[in-house]
PDB file of N, CA and C in Angstrom:
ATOM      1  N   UNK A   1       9.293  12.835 -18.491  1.00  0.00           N
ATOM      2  CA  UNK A   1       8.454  12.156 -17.531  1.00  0.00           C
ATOM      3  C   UNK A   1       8.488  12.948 -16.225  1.00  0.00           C
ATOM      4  N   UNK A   2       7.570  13.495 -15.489  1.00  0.00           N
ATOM      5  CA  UNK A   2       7.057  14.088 -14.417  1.00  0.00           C
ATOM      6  C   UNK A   2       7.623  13.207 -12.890  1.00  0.00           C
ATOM      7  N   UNK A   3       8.016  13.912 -12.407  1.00  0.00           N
ATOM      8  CA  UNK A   3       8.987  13.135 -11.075  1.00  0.00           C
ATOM      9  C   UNK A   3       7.848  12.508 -10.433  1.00  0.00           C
ATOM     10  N   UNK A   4       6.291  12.785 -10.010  1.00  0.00           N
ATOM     11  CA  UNK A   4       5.401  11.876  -9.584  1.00  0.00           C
ATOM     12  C   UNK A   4       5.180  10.821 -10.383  1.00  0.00           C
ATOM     13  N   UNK A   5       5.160  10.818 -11.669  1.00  0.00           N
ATOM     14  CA  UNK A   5       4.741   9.415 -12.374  1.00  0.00           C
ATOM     15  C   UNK A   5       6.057   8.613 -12.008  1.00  0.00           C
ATOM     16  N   UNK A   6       7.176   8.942 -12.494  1.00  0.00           N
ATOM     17  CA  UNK A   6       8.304   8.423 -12.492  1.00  0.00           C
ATOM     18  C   UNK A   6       8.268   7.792 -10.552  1.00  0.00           C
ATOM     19  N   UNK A   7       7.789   8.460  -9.542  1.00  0.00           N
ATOM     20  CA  UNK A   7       7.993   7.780  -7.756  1.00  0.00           C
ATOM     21  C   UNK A   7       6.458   6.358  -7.982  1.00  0.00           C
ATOM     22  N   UNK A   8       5.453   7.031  -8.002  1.00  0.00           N
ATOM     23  CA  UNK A   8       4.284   6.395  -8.378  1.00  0.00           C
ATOM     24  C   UNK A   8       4.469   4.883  -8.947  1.00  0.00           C
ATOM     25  N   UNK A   9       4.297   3.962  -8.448  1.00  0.00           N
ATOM     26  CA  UNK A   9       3.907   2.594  -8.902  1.00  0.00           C
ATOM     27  C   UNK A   9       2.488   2.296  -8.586  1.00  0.00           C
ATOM     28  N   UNK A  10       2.704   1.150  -9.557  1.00  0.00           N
ATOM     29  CA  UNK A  10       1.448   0.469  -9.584  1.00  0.00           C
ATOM     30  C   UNK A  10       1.516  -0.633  -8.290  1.00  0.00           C
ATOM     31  N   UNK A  11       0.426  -0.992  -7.649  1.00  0.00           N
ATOM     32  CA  UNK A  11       0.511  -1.988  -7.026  1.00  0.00           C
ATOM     33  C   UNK A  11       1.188  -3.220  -6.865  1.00  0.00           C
ATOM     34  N   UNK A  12       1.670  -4.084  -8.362  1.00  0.00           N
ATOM     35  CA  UNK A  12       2.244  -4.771  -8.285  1.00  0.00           C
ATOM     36  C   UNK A  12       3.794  -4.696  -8.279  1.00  0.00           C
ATOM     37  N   UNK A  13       3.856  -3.427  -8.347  1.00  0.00           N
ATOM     38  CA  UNK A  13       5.379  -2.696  -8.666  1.00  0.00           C
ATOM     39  C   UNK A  13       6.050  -3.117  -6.867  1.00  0.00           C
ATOM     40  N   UNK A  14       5.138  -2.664  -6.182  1.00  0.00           N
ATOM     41  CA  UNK A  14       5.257  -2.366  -4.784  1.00  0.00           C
ATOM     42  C   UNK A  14       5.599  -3.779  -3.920  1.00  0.00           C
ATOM     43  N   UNK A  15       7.076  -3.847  -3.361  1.00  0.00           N
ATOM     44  CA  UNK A  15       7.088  -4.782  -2.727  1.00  0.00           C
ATOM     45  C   UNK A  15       6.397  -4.902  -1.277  1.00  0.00           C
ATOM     46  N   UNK A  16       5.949  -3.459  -0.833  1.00  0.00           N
ATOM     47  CA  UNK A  16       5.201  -3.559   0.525  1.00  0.00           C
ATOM     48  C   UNK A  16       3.711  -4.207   0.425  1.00  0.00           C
ATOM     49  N   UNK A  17       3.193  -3.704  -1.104  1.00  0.00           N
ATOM     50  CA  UNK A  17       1.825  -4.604  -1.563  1.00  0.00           C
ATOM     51  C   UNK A  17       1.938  -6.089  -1.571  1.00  0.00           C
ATOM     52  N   UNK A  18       3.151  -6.588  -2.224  1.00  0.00           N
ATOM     53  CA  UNK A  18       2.803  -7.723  -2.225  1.00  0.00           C
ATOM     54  C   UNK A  18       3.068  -8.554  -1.532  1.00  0.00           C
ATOM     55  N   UNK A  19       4.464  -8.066  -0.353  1.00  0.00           N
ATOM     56  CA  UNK A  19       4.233  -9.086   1.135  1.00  0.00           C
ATOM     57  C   UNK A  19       3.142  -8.360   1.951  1.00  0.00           C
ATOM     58  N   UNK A  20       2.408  -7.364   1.900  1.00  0.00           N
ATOM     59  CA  UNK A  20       1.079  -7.506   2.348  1.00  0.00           C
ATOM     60  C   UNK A  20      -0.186  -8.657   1.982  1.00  0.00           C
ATOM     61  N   UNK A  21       0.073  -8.924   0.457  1.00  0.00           N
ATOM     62  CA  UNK A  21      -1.083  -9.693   0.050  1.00  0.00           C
ATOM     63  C   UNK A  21      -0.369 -11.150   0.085  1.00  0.00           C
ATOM     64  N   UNK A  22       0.770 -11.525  -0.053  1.00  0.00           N
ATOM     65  CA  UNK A  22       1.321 -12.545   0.792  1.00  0.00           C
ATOM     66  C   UNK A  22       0.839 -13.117   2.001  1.00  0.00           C
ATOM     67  N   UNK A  23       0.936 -12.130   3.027  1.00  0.00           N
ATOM     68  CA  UNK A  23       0.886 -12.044   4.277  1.00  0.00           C
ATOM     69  C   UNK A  23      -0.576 -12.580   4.178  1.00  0.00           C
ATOM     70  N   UNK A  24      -1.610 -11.578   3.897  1.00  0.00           N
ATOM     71  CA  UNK A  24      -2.739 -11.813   3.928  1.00  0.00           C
ATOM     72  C   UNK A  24      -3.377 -12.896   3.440  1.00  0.00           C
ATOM     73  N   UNK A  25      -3.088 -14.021   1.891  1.00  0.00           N
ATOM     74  CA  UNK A  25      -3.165 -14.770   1.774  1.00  0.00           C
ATOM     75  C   UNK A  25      -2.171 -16.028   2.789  1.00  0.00           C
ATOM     76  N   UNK A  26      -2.044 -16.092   3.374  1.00  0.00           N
ATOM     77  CA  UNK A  26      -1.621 -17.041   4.274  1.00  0.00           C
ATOM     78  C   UNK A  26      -2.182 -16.649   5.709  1.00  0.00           C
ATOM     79  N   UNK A  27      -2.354 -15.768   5.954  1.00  0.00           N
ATOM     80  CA  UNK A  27      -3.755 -15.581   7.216  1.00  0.00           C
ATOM     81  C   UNK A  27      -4.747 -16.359   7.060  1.00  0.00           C
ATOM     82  N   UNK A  28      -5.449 -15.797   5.836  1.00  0.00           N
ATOM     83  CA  UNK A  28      -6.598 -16.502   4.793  1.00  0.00           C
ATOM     84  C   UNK A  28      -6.208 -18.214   5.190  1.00  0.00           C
ATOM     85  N   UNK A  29      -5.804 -19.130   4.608  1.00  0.00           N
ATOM     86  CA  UNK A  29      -5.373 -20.544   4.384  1.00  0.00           C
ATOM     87  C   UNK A  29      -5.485 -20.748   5.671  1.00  0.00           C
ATOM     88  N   UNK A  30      -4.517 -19.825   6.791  1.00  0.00           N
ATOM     89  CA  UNK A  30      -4.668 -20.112   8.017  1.00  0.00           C
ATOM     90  C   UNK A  30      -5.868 -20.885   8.490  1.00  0.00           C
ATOM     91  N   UNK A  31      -6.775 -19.943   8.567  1.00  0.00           N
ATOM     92  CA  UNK A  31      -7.989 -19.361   8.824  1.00  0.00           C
ATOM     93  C   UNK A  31      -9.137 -20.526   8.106  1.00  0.00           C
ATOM     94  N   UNK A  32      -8.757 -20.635   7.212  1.00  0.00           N
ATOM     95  CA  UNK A  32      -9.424 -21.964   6.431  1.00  0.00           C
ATOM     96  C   UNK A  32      -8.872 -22.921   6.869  1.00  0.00           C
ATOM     97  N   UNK A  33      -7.713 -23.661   7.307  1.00  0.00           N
ATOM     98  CA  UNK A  33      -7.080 -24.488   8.144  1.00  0.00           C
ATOM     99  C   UNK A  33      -7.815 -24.911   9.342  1.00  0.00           C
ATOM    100  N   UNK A  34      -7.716 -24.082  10.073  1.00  0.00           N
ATOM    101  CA  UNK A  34      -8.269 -24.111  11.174  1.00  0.00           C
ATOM    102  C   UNK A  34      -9.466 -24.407  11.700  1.00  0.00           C
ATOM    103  N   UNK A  35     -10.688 -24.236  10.385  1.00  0.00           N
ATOM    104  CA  UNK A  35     -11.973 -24.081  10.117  1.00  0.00           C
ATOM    105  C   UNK A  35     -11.917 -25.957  10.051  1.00  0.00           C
ATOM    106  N   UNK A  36     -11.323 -26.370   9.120  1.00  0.00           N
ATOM    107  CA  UNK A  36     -11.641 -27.958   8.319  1.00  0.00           C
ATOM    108  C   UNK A  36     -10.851 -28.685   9.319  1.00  0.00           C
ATOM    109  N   UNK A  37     -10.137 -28.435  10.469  1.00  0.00           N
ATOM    110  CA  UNK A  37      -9.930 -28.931  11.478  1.00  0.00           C
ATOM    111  C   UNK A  37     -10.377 -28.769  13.040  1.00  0.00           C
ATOM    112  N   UNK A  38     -11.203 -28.223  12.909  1.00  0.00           N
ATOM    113  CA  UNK A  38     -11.569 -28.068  14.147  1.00  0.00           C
ATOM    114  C   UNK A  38     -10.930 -27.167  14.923  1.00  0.00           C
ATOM    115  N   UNK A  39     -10.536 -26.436  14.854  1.00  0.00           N
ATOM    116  CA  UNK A  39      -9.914 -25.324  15.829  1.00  0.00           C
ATOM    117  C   UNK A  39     -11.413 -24.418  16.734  1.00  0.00           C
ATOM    118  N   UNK A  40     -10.813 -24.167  18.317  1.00  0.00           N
ATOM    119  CA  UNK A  40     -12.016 -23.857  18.529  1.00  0.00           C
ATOM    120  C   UNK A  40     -12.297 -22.263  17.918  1.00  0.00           C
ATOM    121  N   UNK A  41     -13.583 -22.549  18.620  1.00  0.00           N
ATOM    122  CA  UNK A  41     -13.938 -20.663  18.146  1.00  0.00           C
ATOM    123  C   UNK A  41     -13.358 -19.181  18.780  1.00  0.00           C
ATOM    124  N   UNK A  42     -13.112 -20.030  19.769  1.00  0.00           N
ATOM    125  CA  UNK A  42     -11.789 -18.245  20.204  1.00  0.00           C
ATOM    126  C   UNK A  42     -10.652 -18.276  19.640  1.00  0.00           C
ATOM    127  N   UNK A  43      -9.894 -19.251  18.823  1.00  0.00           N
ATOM    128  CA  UNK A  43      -8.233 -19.308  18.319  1.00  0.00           C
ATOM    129  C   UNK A  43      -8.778 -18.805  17.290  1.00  0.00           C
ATOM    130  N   UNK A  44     -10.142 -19.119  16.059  1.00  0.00           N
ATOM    131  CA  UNK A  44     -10.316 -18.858  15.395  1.00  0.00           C
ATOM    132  C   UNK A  44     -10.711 -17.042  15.398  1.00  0.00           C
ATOM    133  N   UNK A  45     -11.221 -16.691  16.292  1.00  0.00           N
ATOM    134  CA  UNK A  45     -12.027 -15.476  16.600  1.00  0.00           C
ATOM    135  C   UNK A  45     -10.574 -14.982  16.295  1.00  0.00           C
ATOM    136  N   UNK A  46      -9.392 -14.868  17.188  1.00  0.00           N
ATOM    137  CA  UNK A  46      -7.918 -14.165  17.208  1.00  0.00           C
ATOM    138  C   UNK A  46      -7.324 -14.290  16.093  1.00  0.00           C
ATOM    139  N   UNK A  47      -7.343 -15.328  15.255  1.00  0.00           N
ATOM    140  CA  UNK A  47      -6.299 -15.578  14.180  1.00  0.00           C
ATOM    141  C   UNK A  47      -6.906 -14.668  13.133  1.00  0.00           C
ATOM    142  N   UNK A  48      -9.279 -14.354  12.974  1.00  0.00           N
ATOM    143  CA  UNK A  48      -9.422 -13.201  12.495  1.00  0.00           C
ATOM    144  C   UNK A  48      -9.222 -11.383  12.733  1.00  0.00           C
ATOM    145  N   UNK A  49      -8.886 -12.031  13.677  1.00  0.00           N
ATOM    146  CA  UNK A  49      -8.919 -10.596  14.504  1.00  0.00           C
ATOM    147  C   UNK A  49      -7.242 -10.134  14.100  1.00  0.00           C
ATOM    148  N   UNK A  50      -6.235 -10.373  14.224  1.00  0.00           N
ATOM    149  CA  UNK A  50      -4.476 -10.314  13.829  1.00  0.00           C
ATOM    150  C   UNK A  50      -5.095  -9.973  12.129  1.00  0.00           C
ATOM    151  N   UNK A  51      -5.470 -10.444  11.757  1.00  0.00           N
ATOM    152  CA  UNK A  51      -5.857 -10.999  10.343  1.00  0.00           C
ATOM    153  C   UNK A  51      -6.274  -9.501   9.863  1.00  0.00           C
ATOM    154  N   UNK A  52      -7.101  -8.776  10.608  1.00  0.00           N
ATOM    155  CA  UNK A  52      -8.440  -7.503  10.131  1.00  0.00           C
ATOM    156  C   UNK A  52      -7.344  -6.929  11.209  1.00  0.00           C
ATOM    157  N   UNK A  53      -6.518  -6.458  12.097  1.00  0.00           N
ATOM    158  CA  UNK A  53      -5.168  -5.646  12.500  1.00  0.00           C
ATOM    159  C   UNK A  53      -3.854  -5.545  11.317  1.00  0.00           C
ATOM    160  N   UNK A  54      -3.756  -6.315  10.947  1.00  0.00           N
ATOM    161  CA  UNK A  54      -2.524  -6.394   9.541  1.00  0.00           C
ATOM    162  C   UNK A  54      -3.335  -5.657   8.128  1.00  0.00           C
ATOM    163  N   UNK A  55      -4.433  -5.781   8.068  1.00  0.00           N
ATOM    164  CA  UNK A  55      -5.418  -5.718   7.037  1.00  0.00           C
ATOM    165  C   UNK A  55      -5.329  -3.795   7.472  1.00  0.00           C
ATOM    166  N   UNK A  56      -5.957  -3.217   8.292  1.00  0.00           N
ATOM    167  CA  UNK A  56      -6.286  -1.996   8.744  1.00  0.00           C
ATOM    168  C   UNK A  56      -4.501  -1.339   8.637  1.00  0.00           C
ATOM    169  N   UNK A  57      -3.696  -1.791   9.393  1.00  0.00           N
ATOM    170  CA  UNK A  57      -2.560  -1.435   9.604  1.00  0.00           C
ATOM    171  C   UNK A  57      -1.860  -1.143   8.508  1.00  0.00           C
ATOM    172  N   UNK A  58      -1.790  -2.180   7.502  1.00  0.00           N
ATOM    173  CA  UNK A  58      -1.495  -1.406   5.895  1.00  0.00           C
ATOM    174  C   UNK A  58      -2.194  -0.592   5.377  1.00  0.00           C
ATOM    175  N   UNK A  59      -3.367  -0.311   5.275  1.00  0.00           N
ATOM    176  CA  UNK A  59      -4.353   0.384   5.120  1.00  0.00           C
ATOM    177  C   UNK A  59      -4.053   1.772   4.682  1.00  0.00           C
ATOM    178  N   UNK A  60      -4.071   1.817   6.297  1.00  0.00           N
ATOM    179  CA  UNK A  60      -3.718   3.196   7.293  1.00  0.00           C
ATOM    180  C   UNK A  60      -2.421   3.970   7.190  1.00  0.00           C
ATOM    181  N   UNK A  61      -1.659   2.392   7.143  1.00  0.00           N
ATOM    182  CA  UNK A  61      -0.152   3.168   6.857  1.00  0.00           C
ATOM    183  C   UNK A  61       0.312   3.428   5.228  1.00  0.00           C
ATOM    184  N   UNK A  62      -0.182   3.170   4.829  1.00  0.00           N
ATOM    185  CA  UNK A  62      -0.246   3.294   2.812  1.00  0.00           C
ATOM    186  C   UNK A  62      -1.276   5.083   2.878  1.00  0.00           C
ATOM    187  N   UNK A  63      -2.198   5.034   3.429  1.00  0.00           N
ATOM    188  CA  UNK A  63      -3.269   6.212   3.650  1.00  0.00           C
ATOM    189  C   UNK A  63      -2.091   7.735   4.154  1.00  0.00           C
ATOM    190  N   UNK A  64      -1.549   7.248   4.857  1.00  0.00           N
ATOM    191  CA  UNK A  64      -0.551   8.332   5.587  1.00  0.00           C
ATOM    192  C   UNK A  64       0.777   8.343   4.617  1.00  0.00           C
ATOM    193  N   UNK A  65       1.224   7.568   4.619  1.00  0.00           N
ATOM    194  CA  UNK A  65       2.440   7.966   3.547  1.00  0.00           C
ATOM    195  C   UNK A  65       1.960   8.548   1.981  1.00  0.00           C
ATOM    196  N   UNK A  66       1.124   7.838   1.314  1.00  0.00           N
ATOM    197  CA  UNK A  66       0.501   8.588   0.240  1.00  0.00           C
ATOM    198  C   UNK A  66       0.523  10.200   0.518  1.00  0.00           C
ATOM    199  N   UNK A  67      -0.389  10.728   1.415  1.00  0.00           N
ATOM    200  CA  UNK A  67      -0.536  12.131   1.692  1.00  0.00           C
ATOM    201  C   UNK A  67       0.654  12.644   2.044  1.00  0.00           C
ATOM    202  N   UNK A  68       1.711  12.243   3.160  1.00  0.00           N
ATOM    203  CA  UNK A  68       2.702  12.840   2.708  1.00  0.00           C
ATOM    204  C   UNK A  68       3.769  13.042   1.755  1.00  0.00           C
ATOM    205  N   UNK A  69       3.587  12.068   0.743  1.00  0.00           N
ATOM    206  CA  UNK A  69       4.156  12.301  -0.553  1.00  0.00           C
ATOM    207  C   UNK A  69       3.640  13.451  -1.097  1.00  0.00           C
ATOM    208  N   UNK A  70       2.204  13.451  -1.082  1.00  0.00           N
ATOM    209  CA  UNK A  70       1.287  14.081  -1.621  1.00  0.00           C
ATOM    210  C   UNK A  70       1.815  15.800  -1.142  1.00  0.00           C
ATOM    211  N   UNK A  71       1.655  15.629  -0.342  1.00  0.00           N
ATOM    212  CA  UNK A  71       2.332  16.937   0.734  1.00  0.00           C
ATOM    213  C   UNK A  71       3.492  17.561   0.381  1.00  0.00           C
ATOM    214  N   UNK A  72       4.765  16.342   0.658  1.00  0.00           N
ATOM    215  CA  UNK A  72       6.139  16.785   0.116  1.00  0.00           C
ATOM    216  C   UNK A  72       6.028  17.669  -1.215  1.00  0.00           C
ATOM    217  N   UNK A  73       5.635  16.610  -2.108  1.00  0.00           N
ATOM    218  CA  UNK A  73       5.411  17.232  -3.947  1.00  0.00           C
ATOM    219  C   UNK A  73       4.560  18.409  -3.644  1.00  0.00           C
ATOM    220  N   UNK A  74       3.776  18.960  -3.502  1.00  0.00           N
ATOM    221  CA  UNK A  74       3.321  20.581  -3.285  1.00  0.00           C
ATOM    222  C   UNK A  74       4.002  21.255  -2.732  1.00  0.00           C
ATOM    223  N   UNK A  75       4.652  21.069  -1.514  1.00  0.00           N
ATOM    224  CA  UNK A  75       5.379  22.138  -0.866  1.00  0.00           C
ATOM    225  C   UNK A  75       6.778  21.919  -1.776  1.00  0.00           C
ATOM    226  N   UNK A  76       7.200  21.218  -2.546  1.00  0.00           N
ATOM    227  CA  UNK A  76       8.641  21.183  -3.340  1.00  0.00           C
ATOM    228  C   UNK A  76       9.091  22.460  -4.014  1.00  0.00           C
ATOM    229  N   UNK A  77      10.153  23.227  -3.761  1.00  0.00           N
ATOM    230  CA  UNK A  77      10.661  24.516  -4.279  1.00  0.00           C
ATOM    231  C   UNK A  77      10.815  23.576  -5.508  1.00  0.00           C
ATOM    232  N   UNK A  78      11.268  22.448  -5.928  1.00  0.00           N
ATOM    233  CA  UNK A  78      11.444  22.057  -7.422  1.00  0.00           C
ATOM    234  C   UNK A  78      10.401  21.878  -8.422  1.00  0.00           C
ATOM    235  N   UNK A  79       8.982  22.093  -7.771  1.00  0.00           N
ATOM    236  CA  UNK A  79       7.965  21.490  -8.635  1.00  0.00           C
ATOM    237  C   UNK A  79       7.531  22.845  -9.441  1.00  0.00           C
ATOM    238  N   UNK A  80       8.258  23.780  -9.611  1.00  0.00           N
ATOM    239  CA  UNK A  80       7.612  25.113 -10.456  1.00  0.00           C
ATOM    240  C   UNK A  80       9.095  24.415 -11.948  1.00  0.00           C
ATOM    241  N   UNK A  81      10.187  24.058 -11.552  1.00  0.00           N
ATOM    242  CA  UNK A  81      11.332  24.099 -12.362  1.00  0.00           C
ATOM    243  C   UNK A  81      10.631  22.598 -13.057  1.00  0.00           C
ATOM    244  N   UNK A  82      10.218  21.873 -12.624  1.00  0.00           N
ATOM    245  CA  UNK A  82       9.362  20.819 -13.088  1.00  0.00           C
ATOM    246  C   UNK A  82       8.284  20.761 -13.911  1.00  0.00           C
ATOM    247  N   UNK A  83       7.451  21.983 -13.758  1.00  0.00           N
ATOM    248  CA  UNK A  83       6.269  22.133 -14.314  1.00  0.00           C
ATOM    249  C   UNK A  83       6.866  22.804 -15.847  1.00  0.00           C
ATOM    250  N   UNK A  84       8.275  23.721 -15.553  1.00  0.00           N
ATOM    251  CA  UNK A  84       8.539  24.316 -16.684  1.00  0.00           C
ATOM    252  C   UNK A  84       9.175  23.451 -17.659  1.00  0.00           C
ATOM    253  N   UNK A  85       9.318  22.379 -17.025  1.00  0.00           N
ATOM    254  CA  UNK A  85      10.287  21.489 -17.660  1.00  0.00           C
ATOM    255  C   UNK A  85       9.338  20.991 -19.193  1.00  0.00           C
ATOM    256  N   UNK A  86       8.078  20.194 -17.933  1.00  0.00           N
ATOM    257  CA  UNK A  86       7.434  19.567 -18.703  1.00  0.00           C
ATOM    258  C   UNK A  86       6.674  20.456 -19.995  1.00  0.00           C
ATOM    259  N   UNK A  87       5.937  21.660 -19.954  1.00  0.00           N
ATOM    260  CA  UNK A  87       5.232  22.520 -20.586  1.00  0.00           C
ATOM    261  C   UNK A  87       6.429  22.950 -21.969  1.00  0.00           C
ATOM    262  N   UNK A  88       7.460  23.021 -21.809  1.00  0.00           N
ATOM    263  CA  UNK A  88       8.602  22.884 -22.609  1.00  0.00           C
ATOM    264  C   UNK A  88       8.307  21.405 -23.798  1.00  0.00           C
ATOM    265  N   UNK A  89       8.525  20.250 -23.045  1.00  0.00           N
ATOM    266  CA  UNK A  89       8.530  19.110 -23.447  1.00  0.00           C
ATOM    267  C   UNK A  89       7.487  19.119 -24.260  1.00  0.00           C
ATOM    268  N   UNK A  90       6.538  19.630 -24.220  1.00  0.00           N
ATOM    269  CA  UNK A  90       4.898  18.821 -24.334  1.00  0.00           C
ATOM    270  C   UNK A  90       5.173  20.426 -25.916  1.00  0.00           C
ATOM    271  N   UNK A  91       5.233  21.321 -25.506  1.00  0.00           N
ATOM    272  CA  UNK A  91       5.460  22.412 -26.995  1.00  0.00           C
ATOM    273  C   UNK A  91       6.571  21.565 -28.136  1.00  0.00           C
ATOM    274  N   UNK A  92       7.347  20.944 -27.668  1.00  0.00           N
ATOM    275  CA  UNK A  92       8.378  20.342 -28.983  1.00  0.00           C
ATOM    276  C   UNK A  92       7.918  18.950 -29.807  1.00  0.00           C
TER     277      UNK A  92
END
């Protein structure tokens, strides 16, 4: 198994995904809360606005760490001893 598949998860693997979508589903409810009670329209305007800042902010910060993974693994003096590994594996 290839050291990127093996770092690589799936979304649900990821505990930063899913107290993001945590997070975000309870903004959400918030937000619907607030709506079926009357909250005015500027608490509501802010509670979307925090809401689409948490939303962008994972985003962005998932966008930047990806690439430098992405980055690290190319510049790796180990990824030639890796490649030989696997091309080995895959002939037997």
């Amino acid at each position: 198994m290839s050291l990127v598949k093996s770092i690589e998860k799936t979304p649900i693997q990821s505990k930063k995904f899913l107290a993001y979508l945590f997070s975000n589903l309870i903004n959400k409810w918030i937000i619907f809360w607030m709506i079926q009670k009357g909250v005015g329209g500027s608490t509501i305007a802010w509670a979307i606005t925090a809401a689409a800042f948490i939303d962008i902010g994972y985003i962005l910060g998932q966008a930047a760490l990806d690439g430098f993974v992405r980055m690290a693994h190319i510049k790796s003096p180990f990824r030639k001893k890796e490649e030989d590994l696997e091309e080995k594996e895959n002939k037997d």
